[in-house]
Protein backbone atom coordinates (compact mmCIF):
# COMPACT_ATOMS: atom_id res chain seq x y z
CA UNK A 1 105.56 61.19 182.39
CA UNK A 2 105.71 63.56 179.35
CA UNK A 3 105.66 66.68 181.51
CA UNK A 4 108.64 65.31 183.76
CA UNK A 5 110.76 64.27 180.56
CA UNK A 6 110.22 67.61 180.20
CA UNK A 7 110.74 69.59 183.36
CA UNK A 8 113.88 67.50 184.30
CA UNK A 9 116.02 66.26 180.72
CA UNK A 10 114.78 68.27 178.17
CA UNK A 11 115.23 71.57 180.36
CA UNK A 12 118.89 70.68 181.23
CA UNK A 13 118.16 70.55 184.71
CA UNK A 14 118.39 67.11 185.17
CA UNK A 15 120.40 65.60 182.01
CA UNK A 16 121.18 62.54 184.00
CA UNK A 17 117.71 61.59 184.37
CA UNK A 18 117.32 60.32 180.62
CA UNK A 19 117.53 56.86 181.39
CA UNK A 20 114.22 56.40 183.50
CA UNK A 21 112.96 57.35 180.22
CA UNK A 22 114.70 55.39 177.75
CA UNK A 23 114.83 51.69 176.62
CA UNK A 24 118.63 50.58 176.17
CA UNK A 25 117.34 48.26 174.13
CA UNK A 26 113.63 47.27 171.56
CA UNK A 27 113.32 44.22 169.88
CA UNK A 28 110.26 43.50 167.49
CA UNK A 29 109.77 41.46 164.61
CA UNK A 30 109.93 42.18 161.15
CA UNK A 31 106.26 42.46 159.87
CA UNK A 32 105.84 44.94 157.32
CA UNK A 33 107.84 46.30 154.38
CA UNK A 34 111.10 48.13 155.72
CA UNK A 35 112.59 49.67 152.88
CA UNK A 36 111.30 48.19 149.99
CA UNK A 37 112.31 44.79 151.30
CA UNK A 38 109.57 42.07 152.04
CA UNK A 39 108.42 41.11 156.02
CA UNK A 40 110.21 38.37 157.17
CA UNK A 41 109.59 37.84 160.09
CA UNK A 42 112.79 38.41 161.69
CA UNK A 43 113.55 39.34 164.89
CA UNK A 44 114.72 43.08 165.08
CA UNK A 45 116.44 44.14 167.62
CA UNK A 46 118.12 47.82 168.20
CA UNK A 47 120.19 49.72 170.33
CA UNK A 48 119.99 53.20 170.89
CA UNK A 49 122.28 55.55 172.53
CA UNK A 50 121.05 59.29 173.42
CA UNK A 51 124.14 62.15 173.76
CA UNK A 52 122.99 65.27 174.88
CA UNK A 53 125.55 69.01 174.64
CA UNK A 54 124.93 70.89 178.05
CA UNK A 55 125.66 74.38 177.95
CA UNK A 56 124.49 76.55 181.24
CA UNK A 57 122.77 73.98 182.57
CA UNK A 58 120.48 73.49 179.73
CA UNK A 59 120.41 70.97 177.00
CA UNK A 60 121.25 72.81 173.73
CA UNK A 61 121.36 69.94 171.41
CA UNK A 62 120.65 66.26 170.86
């Protein structure tokens, strides 16, 4: 999988490919200190977004 992430998104060739690769969404639980404060136990849930600049059909920045 690594060398595909790779050979097809990080190489610009194929930008659109990113999302076979990437969770929309992770939710965990709260379990160990996170900055300074105390576990609680907490569901955690985030959302990510990826934007990628394509210049020449190669990803120059993300």
């Amino acid at each position: 999988m690594g060398a595909d992430l790779l050979d097809n998104v990080r190489s610009g060739r194929k930008p659109e490919a990113a999302a076979i690769y990437m969770a929309p969404q992770m939710q965990a639980h709260h379990i160990q200190s996170l900055n300074g404060e105390a576990p609680t136990g907490a569901e955690l849930i985030e959302l990510t977004s990826v934007v990628y600049r394509v210049a020449g059909e190669t990803i120059v920045e993300y």
